[in-house]
PDB file of N, CA and C in Angstrom:
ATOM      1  N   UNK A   1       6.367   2.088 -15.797  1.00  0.00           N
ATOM      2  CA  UNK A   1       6.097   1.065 -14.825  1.00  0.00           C
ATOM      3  C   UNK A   1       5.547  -0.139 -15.580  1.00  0.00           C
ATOM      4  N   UNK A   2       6.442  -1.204 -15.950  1.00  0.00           N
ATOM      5  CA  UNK A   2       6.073  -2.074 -16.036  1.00  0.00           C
ATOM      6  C   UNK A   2       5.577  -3.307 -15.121  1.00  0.00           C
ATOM      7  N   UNK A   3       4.066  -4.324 -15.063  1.00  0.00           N
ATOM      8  CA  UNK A   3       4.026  -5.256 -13.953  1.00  0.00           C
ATOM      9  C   UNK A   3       4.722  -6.449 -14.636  1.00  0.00           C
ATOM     10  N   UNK A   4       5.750  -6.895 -13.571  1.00  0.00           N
ATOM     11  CA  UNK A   4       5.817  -8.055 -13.620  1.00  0.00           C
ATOM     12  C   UNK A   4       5.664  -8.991 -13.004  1.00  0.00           C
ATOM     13  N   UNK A   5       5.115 -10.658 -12.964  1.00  0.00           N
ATOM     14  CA  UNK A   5       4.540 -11.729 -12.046  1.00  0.00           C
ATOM     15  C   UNK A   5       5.360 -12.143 -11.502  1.00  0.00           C
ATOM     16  N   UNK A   6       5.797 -12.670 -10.482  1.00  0.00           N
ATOM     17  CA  UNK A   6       6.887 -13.466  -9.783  1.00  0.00           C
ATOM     18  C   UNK A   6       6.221 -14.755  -8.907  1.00  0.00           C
ATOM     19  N   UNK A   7       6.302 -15.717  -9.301  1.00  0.00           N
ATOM     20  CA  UNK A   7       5.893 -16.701  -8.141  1.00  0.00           C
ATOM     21  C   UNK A   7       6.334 -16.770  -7.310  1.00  0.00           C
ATOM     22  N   UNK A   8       5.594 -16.977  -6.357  1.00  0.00           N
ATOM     23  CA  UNK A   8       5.732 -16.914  -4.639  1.00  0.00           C
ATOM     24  C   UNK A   8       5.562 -18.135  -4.104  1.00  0.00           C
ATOM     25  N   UNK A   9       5.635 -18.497  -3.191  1.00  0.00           N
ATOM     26  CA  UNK A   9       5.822 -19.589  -2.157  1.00  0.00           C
ATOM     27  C   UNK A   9       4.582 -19.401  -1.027  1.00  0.00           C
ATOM     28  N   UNK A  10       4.105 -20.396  -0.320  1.00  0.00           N
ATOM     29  CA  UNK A  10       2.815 -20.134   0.892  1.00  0.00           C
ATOM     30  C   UNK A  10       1.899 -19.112   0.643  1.00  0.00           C
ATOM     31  N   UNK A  11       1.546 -18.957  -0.604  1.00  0.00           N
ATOM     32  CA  UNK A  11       0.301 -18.214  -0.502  1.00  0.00           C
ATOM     33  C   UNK A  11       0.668 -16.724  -0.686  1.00  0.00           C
ATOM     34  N   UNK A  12       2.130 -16.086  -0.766  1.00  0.00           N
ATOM     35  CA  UNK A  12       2.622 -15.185  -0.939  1.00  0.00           C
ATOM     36  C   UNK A  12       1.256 -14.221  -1.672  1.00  0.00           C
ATOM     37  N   UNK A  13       1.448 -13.305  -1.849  1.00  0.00           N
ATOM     38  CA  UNK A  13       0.842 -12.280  -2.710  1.00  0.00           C
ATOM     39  C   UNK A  13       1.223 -10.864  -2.597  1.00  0.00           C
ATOM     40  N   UNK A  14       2.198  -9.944  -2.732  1.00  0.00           N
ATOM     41  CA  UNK A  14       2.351  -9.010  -3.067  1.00  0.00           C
ATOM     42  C   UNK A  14       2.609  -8.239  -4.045  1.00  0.00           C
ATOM     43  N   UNK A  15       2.553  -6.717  -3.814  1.00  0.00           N
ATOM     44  CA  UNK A  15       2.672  -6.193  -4.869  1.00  0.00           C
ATOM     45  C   UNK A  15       3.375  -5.524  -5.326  1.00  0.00           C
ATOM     46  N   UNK A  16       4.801  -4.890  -6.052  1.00  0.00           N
ATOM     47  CA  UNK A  16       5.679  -4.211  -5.826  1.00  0.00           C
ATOM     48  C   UNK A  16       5.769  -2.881  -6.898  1.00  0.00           C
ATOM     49  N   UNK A  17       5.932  -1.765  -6.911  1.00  0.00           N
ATOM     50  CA  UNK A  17       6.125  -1.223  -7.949  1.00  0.00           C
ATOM     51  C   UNK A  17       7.952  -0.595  -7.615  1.00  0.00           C
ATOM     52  N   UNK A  18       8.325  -0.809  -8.387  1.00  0.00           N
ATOM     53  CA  UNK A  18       9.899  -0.124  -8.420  1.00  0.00           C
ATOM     54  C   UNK A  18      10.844  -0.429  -7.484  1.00  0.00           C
ATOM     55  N   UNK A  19      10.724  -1.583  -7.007  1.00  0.00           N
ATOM     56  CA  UNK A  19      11.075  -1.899  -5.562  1.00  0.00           C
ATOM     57  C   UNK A  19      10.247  -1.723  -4.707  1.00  0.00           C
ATOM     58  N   UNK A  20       9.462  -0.642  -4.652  1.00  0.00           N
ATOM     59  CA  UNK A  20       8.280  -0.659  -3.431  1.00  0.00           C
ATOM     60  C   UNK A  20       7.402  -1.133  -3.282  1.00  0.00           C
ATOM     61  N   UNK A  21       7.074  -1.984  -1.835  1.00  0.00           N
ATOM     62  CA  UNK A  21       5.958  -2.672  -1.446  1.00  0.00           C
ATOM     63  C   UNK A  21       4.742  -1.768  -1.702  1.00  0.00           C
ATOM     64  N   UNK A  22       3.577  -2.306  -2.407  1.00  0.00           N
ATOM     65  CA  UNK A  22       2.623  -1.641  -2.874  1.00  0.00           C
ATOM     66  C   UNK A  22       1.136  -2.204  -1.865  1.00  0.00           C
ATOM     67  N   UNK A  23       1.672  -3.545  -1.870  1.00  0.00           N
ATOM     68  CA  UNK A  23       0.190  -4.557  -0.849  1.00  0.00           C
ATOM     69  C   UNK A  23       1.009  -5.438  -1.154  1.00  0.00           C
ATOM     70  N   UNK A  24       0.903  -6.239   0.762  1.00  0.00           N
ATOM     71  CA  UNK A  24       1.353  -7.303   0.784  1.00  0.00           C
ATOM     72  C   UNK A  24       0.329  -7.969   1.752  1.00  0.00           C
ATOM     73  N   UNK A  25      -0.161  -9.481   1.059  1.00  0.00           N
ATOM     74  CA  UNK A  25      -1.506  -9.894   1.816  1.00  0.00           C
ATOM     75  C   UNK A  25      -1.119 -10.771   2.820  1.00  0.00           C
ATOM     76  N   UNK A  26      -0.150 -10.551   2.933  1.00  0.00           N
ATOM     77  CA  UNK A  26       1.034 -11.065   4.285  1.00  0.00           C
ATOM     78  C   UNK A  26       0.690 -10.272   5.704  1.00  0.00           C
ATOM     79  N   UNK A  27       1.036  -8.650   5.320  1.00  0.00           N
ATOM     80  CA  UNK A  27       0.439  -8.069   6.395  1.00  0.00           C
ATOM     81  C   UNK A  27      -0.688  -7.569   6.544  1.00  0.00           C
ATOM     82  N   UNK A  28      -1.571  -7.715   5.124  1.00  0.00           N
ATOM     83  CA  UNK A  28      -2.893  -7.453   5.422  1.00  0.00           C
ATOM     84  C   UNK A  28      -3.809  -8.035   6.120  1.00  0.00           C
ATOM     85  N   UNK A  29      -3.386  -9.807   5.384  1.00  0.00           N
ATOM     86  CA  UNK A  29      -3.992 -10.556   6.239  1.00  0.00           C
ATOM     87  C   UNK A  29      -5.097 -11.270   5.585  1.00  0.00           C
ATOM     88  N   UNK A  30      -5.173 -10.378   4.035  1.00  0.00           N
ATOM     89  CA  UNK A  30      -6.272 -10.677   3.175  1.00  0.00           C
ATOM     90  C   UNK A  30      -5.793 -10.196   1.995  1.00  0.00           C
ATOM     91  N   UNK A  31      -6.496 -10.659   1.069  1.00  0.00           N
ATOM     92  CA  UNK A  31      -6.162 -10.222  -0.527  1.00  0.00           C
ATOM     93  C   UNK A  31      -7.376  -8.821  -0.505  1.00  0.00           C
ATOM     94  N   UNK A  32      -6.573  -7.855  -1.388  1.00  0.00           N
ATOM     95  CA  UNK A  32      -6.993  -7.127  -1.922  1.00  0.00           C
ATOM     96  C   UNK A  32      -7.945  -6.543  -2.670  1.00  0.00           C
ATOM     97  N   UNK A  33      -8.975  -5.807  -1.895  1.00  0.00           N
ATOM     98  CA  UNK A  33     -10.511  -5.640  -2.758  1.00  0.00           C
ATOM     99  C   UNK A  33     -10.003  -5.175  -3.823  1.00  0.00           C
ATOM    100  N   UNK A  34     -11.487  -5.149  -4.684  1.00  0.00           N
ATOM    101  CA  UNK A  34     -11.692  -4.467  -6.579  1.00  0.00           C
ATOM    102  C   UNK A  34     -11.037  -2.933  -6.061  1.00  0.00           C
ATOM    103  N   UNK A  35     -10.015  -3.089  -7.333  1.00  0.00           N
ATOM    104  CA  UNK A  35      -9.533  -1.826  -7.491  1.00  0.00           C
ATOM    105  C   UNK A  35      -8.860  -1.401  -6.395  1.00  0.00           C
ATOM    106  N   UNK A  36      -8.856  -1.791  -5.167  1.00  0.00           N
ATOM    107  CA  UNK A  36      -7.655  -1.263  -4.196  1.00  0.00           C
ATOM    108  C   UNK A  36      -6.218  -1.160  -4.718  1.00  0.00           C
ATOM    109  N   UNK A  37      -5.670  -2.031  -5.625  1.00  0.00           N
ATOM    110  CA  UNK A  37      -4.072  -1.496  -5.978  1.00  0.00           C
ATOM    111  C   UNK A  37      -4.277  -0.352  -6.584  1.00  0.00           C
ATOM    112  N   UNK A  38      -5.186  -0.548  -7.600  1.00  0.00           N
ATOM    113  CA  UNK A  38      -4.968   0.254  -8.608  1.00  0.00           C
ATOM    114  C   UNK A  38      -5.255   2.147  -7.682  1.00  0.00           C
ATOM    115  N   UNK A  39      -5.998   1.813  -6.553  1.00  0.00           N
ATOM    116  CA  UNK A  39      -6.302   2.980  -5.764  1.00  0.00           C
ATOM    117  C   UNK A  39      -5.170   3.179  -5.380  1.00  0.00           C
ATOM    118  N   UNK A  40      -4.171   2.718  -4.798  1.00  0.00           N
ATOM    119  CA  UNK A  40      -2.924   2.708  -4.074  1.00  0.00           C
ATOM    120  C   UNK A  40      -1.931   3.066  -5.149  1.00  0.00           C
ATOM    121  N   UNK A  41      -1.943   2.691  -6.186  1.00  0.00           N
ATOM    122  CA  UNK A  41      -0.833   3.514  -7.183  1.00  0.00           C
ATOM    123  C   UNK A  41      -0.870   4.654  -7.721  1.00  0.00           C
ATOM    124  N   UNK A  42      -2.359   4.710  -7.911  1.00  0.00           N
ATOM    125  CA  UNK A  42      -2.436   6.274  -8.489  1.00  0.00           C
ATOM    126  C   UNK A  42      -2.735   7.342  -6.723  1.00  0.00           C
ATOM    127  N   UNK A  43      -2.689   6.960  -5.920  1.00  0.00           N
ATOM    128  CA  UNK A  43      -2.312   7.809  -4.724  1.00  0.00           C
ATOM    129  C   UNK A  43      -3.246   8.737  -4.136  1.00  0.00           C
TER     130      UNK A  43
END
Protein backbone atom coordinates (compact mmCIF):
# COMPACT_ATOMS: atom_id res chain seq x y z
CA UNK A 1 0.00 0.00 0.00
CA UNK A 2 1.41 2.80 -1.22
CA UNK A 3 -0.14 6.70 -0.21
CA UNK A 4 -0.55 8.74 -2.82
CA UNK A 5 -1.68 12.78 -2.76
CA UNK A 6 -4.14 13.86 -5.29
CA UNK A 7 -5.40 17.40 -5.33
CA UNK A 8 -8.82 18.05 -4.86
CA UNK A 9 -11.11 20.79 -5.60
CA UNK A 10 -13.64 22.67 -2.66
CA UNK A 11 -12.03 21.58 0.20
CA UNK A 12 -12.13 17.91 -0.94
CA UNK A 13 -10.32 15.61 1.54
CA UNK A 14 -10.40 12.00 1.25
CA UNK A 15 -8.85 9.06 1.75
CA UNK A 16 -8.48 6.08 -0.46
CA UNK A 17 -6.64 2.90 -0.06
CA UNK A 18 -6.80 0.53 -3.23
CA UNK A 19 -9.67 2.11 -4.62
CA UNK A 20 -11.45 2.14 -1.35
CA UNK A 21 -12.94 5.04 0.32
CA UNK A 22 -11.11 5.05 3.62
CA UNK A 23 -12.57 8.83 5.08
CA UNK A 24 -14.17 11.18 3.22
CA UNK A 25 -14.60 14.69 5.08
CA UNK A 26 -17.33 15.20 2.58
CA UNK A 27 -19.52 12.84 4.43
CA UNK A 28 -18.12 13.29 7.63
CA UNK A 29 -18.56 16.65 7.65
CA UNK A 30 -15.20 17.20 9.38
CA UNK A 31 -11.59 16.32 9.02
CA UNK A 32 -10.30 13.56 10.73
CA UNK A 33 -9.06 13.28 14.42
CA UNK A 34 -5.19 12.16 15.50
CA UNK A 35 -4.78 8.85 14.33
CA UNK A 36 -8.34 8.06 13.15
CA UNK A 37 -7.09 6.85 9.54
CA UNK A 38 -4.48 5.23 10.69
CA UNK A 39 -7.27 3.46 13.22
CA UNK A 40 -9.41 2.75 10.18
CA UNK A 41 -6.70 0.94 8.17
CA UNK A 42 -5.36 -1.24 10.48
CA UNK A 43 -9.19 -2.29 11.33
Amino acid sequence: MKPVLHKGDDGIFDVEVDGSLVFSKHEAGRFPEDDEVLALLRG
